[in-house]
C-alpha atoms as a PDB file:
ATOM      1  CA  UNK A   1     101.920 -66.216  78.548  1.00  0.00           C
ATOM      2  CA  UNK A   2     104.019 -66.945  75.655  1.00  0.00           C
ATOM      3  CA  UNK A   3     105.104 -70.294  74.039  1.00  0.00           C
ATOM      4  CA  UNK A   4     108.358 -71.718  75.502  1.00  0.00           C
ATOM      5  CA  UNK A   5     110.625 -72.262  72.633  1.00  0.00           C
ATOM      6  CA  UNK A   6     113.393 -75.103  72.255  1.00  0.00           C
ATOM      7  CA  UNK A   7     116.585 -74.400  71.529  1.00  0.00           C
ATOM      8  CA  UNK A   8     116.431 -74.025  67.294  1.00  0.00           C
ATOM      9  CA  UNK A   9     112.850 -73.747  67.530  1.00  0.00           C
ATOM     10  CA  UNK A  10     111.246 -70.698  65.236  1.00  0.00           C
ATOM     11  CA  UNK A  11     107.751 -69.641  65.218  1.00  0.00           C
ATOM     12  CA  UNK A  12     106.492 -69.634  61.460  1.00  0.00           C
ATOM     13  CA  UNK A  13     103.140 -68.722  62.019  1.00  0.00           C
ATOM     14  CA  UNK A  14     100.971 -67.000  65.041  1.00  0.00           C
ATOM     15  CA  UNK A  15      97.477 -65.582  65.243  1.00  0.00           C
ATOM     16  CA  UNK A  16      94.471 -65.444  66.133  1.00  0.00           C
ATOM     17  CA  UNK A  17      90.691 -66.337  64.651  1.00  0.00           C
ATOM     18  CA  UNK A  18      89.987 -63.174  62.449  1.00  0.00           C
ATOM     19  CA  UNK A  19      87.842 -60.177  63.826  1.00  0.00           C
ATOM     20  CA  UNK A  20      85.399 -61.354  60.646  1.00  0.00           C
ATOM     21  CA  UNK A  21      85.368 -64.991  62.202  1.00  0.00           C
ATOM     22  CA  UNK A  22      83.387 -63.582  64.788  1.00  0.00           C
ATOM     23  CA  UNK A  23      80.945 -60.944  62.811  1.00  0.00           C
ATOM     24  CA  UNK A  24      78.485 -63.092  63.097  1.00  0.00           C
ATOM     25  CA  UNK A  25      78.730 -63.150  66.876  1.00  0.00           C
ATOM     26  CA  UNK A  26      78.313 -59.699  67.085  1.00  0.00           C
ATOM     27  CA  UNK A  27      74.924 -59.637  64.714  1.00  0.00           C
ATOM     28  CA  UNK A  28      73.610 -61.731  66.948  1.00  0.00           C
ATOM     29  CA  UNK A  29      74.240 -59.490  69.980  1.00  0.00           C
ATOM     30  CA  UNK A  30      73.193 -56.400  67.835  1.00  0.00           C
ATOM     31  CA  UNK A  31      69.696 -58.282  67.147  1.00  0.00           C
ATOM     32  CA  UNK A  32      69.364 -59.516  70.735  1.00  0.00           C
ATOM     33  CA  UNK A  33      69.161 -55.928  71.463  1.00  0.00           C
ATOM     34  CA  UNK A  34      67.170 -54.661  68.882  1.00  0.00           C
ATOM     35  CA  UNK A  35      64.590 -57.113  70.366  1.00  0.00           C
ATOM     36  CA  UNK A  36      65.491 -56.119  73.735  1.00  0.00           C
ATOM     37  CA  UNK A  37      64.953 -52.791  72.735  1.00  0.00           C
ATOM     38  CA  UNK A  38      61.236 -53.492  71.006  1.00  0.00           C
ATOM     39  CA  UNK A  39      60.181 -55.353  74.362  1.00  0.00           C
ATOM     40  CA  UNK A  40      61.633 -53.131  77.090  1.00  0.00           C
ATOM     41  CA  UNK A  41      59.999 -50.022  74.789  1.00  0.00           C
ATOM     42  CA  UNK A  42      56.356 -52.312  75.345  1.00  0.00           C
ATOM     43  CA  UNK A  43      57.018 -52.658  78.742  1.00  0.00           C
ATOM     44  CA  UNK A  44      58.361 -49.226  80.089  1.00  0.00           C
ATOM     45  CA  UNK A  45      57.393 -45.775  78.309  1.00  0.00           C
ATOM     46  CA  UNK A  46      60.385 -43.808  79.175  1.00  0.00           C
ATOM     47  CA  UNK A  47      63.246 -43.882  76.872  1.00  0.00           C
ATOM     48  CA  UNK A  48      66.614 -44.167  79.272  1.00  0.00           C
ATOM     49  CA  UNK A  49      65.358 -47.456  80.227  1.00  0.00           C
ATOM     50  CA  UNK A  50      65.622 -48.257  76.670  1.00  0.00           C
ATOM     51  CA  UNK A  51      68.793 -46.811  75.971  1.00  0.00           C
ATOM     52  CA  UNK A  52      70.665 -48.131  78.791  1.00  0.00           C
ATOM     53  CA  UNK A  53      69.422 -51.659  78.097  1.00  0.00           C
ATOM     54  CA  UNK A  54      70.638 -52.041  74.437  1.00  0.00           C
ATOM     55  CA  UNK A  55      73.953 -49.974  75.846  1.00  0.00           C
ATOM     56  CA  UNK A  56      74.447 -52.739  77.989  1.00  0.00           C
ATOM     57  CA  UNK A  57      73.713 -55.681  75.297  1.00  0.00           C
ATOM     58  CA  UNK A  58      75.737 -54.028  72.569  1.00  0.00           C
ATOM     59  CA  UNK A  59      79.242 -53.855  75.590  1.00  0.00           C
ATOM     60  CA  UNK A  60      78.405 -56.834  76.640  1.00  0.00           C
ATOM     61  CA  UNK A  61      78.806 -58.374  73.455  1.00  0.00           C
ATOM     62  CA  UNK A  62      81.657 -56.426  72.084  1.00  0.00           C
ATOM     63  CA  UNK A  63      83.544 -57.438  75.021  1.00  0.00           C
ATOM     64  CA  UNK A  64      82.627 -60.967  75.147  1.00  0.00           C
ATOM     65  CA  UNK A  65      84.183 -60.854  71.472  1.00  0.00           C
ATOM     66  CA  UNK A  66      87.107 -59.467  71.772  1.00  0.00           C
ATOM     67  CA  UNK A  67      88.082 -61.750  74.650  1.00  0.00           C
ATOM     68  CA  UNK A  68      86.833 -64.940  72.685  1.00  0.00           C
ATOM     69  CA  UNK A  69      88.544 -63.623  69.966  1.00  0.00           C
ATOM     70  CA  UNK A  70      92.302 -62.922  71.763  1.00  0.00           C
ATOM     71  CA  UNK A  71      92.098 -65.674  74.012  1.00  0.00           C
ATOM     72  CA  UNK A  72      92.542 -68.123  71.373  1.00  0.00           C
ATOM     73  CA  UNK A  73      96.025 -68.313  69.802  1.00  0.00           C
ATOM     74  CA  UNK A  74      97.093 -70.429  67.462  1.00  0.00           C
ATOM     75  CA  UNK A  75     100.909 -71.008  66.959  1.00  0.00           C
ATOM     76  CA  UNK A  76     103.239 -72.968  64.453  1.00  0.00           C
ATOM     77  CA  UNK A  77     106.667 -73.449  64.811  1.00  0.00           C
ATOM     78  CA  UNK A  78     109.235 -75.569  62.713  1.00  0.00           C
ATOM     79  CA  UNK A  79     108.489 -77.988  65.047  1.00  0.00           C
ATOM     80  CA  UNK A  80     105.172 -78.102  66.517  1.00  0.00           C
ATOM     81  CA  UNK A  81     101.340 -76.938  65.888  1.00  0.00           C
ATOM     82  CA  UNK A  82      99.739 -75.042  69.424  1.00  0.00           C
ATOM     83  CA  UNK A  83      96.146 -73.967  70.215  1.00  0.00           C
ATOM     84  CA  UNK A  84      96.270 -72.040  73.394  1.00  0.00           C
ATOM     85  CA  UNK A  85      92.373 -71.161  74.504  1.00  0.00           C
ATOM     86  CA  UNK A  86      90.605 -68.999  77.637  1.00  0.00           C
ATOM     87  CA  UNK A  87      91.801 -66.061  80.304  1.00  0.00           C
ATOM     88  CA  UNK A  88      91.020 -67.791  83.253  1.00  0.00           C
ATOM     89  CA  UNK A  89      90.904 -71.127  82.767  1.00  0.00           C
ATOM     90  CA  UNK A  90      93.295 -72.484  80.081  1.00  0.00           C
ATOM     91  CA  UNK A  91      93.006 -74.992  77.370  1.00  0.00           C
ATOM     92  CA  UNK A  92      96.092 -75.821  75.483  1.00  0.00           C
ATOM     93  CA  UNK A  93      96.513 -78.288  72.797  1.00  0.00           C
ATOM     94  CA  UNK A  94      99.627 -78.804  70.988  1.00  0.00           C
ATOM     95  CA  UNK A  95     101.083 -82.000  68.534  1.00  0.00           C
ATOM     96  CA  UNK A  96     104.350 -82.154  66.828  1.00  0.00           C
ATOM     97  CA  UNK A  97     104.917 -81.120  63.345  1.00  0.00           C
ATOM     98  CA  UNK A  98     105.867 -84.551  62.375  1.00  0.00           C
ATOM     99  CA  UNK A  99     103.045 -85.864  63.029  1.00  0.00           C
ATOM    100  CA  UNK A 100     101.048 -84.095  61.133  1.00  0.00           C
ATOM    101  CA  UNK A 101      99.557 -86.409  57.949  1.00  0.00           C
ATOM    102  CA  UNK A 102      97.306 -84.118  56.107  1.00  0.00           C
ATOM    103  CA  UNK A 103      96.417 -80.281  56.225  1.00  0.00           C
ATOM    104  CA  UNK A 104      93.154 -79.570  54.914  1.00  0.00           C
ATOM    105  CA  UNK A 105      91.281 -76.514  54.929  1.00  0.00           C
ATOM    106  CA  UNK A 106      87.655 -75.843  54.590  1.00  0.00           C
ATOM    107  CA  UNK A 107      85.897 -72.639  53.964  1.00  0.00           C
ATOM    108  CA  UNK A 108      81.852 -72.210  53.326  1.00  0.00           C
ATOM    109  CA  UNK A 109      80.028 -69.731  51.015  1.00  0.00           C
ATOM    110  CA  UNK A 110      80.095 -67.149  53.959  1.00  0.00           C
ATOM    111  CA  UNK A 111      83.462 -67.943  55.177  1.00  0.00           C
ATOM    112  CA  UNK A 112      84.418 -67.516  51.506  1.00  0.00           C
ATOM    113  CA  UNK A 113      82.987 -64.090  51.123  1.00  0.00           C
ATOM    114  CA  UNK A 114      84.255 -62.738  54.841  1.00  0.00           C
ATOM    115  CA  UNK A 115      87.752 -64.355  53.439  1.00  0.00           C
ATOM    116  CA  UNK A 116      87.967 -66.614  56.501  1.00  0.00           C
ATOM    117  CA  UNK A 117      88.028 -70.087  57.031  1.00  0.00           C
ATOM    118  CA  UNK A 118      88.894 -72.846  59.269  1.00  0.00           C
ATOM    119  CA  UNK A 119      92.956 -75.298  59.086  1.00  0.00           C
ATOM    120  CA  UNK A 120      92.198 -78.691  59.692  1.00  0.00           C
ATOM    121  CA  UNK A 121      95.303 -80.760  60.408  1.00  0.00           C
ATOM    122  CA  UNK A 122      94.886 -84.857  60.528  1.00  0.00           C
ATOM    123  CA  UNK A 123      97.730 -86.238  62.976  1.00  0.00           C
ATOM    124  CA  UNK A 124      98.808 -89.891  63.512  1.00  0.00           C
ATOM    125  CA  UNK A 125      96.663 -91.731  66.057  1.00  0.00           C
ATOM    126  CA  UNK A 126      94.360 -88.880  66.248  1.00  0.00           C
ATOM    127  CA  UNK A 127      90.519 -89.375  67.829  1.00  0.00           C
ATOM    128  CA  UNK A 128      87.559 -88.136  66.046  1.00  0.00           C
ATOM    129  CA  UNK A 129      86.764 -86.490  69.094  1.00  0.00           C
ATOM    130  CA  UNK A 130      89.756 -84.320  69.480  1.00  0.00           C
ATOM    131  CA  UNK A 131      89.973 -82.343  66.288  1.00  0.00           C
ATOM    132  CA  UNK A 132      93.172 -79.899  66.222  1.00  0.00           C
ATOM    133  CA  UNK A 133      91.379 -77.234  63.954  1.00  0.00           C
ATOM    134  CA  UNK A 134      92.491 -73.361  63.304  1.00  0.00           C
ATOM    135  CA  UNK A 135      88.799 -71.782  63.051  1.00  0.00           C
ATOM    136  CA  UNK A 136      88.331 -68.714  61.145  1.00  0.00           C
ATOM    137  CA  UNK A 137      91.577 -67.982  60.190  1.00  0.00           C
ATOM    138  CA  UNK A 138      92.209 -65.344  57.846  1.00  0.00           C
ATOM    139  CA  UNK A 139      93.837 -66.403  54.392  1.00  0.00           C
ATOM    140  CA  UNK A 140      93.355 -70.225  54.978  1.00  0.00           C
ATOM    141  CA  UNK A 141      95.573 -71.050  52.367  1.00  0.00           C
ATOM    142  CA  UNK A 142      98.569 -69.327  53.703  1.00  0.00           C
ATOM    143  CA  UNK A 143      98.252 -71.420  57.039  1.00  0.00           C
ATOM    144  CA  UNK A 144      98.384 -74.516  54.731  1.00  0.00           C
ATOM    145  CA  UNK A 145     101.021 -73.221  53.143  1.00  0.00           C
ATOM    146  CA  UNK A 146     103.381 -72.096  56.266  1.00  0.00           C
ATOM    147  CA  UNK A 147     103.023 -75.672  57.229  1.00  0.00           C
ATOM    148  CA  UNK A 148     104.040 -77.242  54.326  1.00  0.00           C
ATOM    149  CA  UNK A 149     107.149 -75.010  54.548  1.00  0.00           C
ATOM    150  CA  UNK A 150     107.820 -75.929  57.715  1.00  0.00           C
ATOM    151  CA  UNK A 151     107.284 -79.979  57.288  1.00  0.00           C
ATOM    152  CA  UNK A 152     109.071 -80.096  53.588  1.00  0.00           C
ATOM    153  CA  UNK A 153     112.807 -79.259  54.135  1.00  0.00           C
ATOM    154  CA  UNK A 154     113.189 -79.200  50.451  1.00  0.00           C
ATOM    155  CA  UNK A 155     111.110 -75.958  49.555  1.00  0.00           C
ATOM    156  CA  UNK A 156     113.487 -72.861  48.998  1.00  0.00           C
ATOM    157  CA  UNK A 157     111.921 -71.192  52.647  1.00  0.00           C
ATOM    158  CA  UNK A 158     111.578 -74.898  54.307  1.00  0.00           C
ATOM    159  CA  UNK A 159     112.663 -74.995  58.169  1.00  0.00           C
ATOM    160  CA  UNK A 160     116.146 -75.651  56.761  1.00  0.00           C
ATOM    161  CA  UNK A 161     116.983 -72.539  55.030  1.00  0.00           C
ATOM    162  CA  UNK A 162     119.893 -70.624  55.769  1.00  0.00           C
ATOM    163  CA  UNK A 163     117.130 -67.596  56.866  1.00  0.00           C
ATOM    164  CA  UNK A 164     114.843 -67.901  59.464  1.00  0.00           C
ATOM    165  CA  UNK A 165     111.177 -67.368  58.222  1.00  0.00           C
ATOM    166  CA  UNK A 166     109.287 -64.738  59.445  1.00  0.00           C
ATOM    167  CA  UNK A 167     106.726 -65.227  62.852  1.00  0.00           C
ATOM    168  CA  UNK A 168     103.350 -63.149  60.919  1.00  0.00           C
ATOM    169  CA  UNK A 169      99.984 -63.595  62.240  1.00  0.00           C
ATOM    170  CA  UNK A 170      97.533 -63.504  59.806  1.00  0.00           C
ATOM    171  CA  UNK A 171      94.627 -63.131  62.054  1.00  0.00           C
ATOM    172  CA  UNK A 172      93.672 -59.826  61.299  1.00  0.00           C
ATOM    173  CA  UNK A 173      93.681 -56.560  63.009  1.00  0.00           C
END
């Protein structure tokens, strides 16, 4: 399910959190079955038992991954900022682009080294409850950027240059 676009409307950026967003996800799962493994090895002396049980951990969480990780898009056009979240149930959060005061982004040590980090954009008459956040996008800075060149028709690849700027998703493979 794609983003209806107006009429002049021109995606500038699309993507999705970064595969390394969600590395720590999977560390988790892989320990949760290590320890699985160490308990169910206690418990029951034959090894398939074993085997099958961390199988099931390590799919389970590879899965559960994947589908957190492409069932979260985020989209900018020259006009407006989406988040589009969940398979079966749907969560979809969108604000236009001229509304948009600030663009911040914030990255910690690890989200530093992994080369991820999370777009935090401050709109008029915003709640503190309702933050409209990229999370662990790749190349942070590039987000902040795309916006700025789609809110400042000045810059020499603003919305209003004679070429259309390019839809890229910089969410990683």
């Amino acid at each position: 399910m794609g983003l209806n676009l107006s009429p002049g409307e021109q995606v500038i950026f699309k993507g999705h959190p970064s595969w390394r967003a969600i590395l720590g996800f999977y560390l988790k799962g892989i320990l949760i079955a290590a320890l699985a493994a160490i308990v169910a090895r206690l418990l029951d002396r034959g090894g398939g038992t074993v085997f099958l049980i961390v199988l099931a951990i390590v799919v389970i969480t590879v899965l559960a991954g994947f589908v957190k990780r492409v069932a979260t898009t985020y989209t900018i056009t020259n006009r407006r900022l989406n988040i589009k979240r969940g398979v079966v149930s749907r969560e979809v959060q969108e604000t236009r682009l001229e509304r948009v005061q600030n663009v911040n982004y914030r990255q910690s040590v690890y989200q530093r080294v992994m080369r991820i980090g999370d777009v935090d954009f401050d709109t008029a008459a915003m709640d503190d409850g309702n933050d409209f956040v990229f999370t662990g996008v790749a190349n942070p800075a590039e987000v902040v950027h795309r916006v700025d060149q789609a809110t400042n028709p000045t810059s020499p690849t603003g919305s209003s240059s004679s070429s259309p700027p390019r839809a890229q998703g910089l969410g990683g493979p």
